[in-house]
C-alpha atoms as a PDB file:
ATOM      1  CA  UNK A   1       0.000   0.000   0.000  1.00  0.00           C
ATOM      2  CA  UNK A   2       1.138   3.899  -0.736  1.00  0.00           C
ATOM      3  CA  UNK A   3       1.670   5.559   2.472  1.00  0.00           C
ATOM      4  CA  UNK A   4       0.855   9.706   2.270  1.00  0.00           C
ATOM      5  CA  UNK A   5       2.066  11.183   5.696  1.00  0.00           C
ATOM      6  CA  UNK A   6       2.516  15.144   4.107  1.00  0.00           C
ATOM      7  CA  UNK A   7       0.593  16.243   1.364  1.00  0.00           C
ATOM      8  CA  UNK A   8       2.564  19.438   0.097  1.00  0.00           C
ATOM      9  CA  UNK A   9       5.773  19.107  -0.724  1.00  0.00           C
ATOM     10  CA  UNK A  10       6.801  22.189  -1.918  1.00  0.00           C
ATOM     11  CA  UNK A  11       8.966  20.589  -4.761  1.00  0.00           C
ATOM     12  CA  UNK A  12       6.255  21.261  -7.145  1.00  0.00           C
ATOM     13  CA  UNK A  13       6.237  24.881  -7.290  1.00  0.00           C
ATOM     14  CA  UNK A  14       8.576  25.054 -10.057  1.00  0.00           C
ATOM     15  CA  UNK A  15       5.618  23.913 -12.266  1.00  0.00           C
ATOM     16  CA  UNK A  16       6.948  20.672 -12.049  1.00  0.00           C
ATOM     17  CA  UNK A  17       5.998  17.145 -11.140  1.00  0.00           C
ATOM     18  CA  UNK A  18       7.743  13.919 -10.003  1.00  0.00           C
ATOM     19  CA  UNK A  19       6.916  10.574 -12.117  1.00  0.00           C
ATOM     20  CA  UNK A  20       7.055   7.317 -10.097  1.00  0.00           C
ATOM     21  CA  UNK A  21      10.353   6.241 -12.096  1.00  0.00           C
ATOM     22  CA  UNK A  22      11.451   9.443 -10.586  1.00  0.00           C
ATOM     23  CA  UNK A  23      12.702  12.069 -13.368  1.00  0.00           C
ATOM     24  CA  UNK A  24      10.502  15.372 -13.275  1.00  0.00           C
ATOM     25  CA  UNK A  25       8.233  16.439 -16.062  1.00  0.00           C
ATOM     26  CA  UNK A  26       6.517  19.958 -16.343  1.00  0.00           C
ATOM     27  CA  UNK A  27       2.772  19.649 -14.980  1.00  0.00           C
ATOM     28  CA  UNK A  28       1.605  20.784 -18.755  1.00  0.00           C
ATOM     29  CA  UNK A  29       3.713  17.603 -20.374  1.00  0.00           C
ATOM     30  CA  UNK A  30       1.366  15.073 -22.357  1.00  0.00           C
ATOM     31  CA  UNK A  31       2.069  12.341 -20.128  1.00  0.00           C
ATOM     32  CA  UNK A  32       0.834  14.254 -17.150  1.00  0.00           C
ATOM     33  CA  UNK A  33      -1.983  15.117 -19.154  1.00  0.00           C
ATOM     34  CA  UNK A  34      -3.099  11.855 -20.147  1.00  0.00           C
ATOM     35  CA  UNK A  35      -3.227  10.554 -15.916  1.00  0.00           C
ATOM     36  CA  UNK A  36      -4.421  13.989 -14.694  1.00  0.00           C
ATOM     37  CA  UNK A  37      -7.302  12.711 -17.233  1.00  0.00           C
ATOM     38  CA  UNK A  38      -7.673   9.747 -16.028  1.00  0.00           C
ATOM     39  CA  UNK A  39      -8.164  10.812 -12.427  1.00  0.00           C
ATOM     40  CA  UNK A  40     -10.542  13.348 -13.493  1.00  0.00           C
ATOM     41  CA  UNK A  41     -12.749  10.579 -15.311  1.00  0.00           C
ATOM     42  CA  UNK A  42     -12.437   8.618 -11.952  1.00  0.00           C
ATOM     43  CA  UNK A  43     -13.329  11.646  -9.893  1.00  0.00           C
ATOM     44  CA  UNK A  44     -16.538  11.827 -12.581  1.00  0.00           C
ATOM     45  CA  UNK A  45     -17.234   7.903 -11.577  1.00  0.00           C
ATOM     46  CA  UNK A  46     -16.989   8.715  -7.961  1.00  0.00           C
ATOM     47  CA  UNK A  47     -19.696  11.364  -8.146  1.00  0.00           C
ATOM     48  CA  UNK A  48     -22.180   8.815 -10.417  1.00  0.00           C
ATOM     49  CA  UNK A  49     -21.194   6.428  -7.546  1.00  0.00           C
ATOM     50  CA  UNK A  50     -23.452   8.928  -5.486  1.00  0.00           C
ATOM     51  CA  UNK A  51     -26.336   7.620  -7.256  1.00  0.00           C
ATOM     52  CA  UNK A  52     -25.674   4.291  -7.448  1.00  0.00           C
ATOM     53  CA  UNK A  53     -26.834   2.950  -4.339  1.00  0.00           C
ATOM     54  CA  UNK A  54     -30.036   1.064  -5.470  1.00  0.00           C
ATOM     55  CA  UNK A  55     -27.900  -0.281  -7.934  1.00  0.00           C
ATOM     56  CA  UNK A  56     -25.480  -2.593  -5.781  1.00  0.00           C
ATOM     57  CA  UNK A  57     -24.312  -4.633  -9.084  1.00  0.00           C
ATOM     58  CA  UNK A  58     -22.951  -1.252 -11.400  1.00  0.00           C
ATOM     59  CA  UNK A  59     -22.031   0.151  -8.407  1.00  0.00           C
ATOM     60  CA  UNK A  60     -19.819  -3.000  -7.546  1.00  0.00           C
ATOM     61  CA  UNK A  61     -18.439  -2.486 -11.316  1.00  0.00           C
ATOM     62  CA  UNK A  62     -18.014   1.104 -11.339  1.00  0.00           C
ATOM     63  CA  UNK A  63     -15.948   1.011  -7.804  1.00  0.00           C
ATOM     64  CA  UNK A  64     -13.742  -1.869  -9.317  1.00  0.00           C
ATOM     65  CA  UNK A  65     -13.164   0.865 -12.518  1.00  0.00           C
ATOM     66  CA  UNK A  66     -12.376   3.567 -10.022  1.00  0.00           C
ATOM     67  CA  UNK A  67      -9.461   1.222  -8.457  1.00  0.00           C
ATOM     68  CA  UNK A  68      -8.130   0.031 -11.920  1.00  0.00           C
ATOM     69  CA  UNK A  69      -7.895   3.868 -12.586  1.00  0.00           C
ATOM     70  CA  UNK A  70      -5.282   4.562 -10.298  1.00  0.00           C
ATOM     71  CA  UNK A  71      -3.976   1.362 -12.152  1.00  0.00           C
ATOM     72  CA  UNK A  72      -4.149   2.835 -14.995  1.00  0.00           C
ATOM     73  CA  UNK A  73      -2.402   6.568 -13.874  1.00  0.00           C
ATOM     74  CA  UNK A  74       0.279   4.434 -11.975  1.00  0.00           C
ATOM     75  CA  UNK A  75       1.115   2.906 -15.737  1.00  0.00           C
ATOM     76  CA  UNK A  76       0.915   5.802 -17.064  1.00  0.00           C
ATOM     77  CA  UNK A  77       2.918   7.567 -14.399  1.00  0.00           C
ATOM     78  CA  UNK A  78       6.018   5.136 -14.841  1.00  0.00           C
ATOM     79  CA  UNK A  79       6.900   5.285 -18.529  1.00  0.00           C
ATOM     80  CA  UNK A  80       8.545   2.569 -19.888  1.00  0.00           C
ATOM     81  CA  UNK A  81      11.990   4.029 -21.382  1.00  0.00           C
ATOM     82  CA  UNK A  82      12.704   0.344 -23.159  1.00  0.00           C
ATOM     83  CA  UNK A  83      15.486  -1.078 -20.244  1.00  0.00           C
ATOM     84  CA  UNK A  84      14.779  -2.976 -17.590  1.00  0.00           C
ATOM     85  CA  UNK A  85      13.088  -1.469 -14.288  1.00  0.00           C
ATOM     86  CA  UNK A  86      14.802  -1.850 -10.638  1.00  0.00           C
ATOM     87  CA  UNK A  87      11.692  -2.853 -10.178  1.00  0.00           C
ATOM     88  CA  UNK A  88       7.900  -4.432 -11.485  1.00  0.00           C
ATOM     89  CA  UNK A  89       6.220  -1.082 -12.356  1.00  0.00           C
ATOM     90  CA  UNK A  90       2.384  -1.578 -11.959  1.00  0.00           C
ATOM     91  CA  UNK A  91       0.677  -2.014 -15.320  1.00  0.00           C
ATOM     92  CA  UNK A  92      -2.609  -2.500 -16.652  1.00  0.00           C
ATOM     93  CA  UNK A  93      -3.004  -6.347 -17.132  1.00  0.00           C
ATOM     94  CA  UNK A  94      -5.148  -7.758 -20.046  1.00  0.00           C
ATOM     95  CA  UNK A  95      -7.596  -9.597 -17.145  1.00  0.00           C
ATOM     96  CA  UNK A  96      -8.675  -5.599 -16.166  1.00  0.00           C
ATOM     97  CA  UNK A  97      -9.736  -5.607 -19.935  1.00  0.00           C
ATOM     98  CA  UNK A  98     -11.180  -8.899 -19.859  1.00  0.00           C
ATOM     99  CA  UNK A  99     -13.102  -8.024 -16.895  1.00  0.00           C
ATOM    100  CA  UNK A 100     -14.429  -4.805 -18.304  1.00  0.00           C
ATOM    101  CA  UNK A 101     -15.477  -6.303 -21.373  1.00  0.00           C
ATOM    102  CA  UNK A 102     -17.636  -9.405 -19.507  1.00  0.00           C
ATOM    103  CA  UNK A 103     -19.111  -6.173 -17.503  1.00  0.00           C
ATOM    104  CA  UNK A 104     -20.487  -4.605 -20.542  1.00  0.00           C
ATOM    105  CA  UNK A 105     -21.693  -7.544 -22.461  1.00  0.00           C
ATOM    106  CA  UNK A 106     -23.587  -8.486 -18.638  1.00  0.00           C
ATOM    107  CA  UNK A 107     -25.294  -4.903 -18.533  1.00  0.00           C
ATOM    108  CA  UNK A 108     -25.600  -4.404 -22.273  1.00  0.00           C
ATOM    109  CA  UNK A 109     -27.935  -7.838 -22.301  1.00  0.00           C
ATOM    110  CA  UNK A 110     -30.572  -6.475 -20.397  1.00  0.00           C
ATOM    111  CA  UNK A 111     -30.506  -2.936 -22.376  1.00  0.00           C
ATOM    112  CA  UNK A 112     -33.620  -1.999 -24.642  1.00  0.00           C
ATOM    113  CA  UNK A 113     -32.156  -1.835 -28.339  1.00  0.00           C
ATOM    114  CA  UNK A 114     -30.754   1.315 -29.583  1.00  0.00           C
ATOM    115  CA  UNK A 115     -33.341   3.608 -31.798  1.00  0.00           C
ATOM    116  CA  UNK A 116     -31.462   6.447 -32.064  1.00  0.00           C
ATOM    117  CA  UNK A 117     -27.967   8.577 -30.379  1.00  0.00           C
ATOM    118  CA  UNK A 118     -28.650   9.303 -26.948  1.00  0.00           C
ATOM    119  CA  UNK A 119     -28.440  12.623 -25.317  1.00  0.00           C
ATOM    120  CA  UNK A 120     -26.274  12.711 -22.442  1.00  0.00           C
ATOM    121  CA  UNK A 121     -29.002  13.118 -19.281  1.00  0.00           C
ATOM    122  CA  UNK A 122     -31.655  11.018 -17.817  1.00  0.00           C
ATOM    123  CA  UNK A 123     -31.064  10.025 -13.767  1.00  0.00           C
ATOM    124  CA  UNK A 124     -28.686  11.940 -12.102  1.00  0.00           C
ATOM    125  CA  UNK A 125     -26.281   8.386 -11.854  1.00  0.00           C
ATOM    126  CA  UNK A 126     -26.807   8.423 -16.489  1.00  0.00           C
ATOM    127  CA  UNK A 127     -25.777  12.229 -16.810  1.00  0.00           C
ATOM    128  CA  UNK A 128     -22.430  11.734 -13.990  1.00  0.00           C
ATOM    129  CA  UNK A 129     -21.885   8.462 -15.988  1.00  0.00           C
ATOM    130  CA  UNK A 130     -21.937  10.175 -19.469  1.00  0.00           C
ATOM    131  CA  UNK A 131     -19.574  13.080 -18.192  1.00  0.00           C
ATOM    132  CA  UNK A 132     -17.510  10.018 -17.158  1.00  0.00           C
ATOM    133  CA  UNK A 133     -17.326   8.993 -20.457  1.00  0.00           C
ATOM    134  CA  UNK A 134     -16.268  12.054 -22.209  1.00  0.00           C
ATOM    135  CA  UNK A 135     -13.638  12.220 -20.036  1.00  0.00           C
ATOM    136  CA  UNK A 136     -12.407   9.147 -20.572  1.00  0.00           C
ATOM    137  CA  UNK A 137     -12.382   9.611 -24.153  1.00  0.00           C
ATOM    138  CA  UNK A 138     -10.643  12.899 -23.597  1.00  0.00           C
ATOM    139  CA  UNK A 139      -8.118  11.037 -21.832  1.00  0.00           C
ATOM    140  CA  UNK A 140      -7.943   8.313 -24.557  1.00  0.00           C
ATOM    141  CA  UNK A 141      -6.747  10.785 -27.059  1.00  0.00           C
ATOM    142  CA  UNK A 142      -4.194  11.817 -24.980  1.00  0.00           C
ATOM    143  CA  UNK A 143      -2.890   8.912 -24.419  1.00  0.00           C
ATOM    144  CA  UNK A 144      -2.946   8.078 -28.510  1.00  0.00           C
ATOM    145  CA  UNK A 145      -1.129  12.095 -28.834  1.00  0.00           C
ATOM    146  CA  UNK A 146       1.011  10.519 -26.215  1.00  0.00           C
ATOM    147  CA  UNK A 147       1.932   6.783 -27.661  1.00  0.00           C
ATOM    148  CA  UNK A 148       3.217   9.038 -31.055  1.00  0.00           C
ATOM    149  CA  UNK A 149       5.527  11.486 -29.413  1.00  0.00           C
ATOM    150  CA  UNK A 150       9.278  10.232 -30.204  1.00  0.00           C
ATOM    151  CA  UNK A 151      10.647   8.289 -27.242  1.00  0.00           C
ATOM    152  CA  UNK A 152       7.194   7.695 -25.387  1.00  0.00           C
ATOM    153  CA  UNK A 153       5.315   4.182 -24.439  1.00  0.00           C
ATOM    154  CA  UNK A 154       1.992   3.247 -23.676  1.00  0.00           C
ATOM    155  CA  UNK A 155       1.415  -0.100 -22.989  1.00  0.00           C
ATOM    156  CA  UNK A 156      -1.667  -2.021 -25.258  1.00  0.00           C
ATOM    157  CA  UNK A 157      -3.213  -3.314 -22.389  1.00  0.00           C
ATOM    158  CA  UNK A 158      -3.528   0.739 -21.192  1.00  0.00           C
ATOM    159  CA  UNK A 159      -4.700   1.532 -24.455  1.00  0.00           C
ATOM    160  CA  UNK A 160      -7.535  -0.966 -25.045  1.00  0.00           C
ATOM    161  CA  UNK A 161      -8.679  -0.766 -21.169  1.00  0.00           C
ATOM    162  CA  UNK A 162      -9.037   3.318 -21.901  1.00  0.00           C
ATOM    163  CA  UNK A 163     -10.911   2.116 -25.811  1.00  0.00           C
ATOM    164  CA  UNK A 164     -13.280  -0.447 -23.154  1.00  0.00           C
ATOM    165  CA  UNK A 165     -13.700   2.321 -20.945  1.00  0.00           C
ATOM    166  CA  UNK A 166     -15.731   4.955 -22.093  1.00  0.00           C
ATOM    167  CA  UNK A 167     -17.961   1.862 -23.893  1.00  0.00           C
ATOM    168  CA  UNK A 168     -18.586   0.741 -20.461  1.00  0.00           C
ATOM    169  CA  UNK A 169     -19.673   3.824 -18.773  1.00  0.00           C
ATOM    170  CA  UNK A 170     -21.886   4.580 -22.190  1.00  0.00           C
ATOM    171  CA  UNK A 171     -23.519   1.240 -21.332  1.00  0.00           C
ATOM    172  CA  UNK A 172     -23.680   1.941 -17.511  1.00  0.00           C
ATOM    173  CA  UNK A 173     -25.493   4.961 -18.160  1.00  0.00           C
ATOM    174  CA  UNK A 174     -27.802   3.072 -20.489  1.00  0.00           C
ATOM    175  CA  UNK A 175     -28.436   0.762 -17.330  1.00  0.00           C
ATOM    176  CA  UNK A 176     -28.889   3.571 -14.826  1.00  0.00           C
ATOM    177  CA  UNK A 177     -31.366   5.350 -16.971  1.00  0.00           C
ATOM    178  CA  UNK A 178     -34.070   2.168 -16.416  1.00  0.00           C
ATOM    179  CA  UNK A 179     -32.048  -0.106 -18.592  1.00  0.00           C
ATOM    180  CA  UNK A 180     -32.418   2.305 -21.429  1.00  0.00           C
ATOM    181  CA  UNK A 181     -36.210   3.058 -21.068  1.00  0.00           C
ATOM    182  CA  UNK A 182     -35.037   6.765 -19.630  1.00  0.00           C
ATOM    183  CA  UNK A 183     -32.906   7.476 -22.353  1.00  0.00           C
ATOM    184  CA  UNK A 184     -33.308  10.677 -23.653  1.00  0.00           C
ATOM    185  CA  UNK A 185     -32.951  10.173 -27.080  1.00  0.00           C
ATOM    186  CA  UNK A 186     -31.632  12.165 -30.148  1.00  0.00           C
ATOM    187  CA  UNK A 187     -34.407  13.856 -32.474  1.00  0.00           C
ATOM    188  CA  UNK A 188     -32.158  15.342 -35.342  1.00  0.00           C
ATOM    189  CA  UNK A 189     -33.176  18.821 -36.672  1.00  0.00           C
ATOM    190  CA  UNK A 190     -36.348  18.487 -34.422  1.00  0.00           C
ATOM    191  CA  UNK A 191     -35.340  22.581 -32.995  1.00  0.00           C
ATOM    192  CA  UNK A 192     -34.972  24.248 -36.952  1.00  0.00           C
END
């Protein structure tokens, strides 16, 4: 377990911030980016969490997304330079995929069929849950920007988990919204 005894450390107030690996990046570099991302879209899952309480099985899923998300920024926050680490840096695993997928093929099953795009909204657990998922897909493109900068690495595994994730949360929300009867549904050019 990480142990946090002081939360400022002052070392950051040259607009810098420490990777796990140790060197320093500037807070605005693309890898920081793509993690800070990451935690936001968990910090977006922890507030749909609020309304998830009469949904024990998505709320079960969603909190075991939340933990591979600091997975996921770990990963992200130890780049892989191409030599061997002093140590086994924590990485997204393809099981974490595997598990994500099973979890939206379970709630997808029981989801009326699509009709048309959905508007983000519905229950307040749908509209946190579609936030959610913009954010992950912000993050996702990030972390593509980032895998095609010279000299950086993102693992598959990280890359297909972020791909899984935002399909998952679309799918949660479709599940929080009455298994897709609450849907608020796309009319296109119904306001010319």
């Amino acid at each position: 377990m990480v142990k946090l005894n002081k939360i400022y450390t002052k070392t950051g107030d040259d607009g810098t911030t420490g990777l796990v690996s140790g060197p320093r990046r500037l807070k605005d570099d693309l890898r920081v980016e793509a993690y800070g991302t990451i935690d936001e879209a968990n910090s977006a899952i922890g507030l749909a969490r609020l309304h998830t309480a009469d949904l024990p099985e998505l709320d079960a899923m969603l909190m075991s997304i939340q933990n591979d998300l600091f997975d996921l920024g770990a990963d992200l926050a130890t780049p892989d330079t191409g030599e061997p680490p002093a140590y086994e840096p924590l990485r997204i695993a393809e099981t974490q995929v595997d598990r994500v997928e099973r979890d939206i093929d379970q709630l997808n099953a029981g989801l009326d069929p699509l009709k048309s795009f959905i508007l983000p909204g519905g229950s307040p657990a749908a509209a946190h849950l579609h936030l959610a998922r913009t954010i992950a897909r912000r993050a996702e493109r990030l972390m593509v920007a980032l895998a095609r900068t010279d000299g950086e690495i993102v693992g598959e595994p990280a890359m297909k988990y972020v791909n899984r994730l935002s399909d998952f949360l679309f799918v949660a929300a479709r599940h929080a919204n009455d298994r897709g009867h609450a849907d608020v549904l796309w009319v296109p050019g119904k306001n010319r």
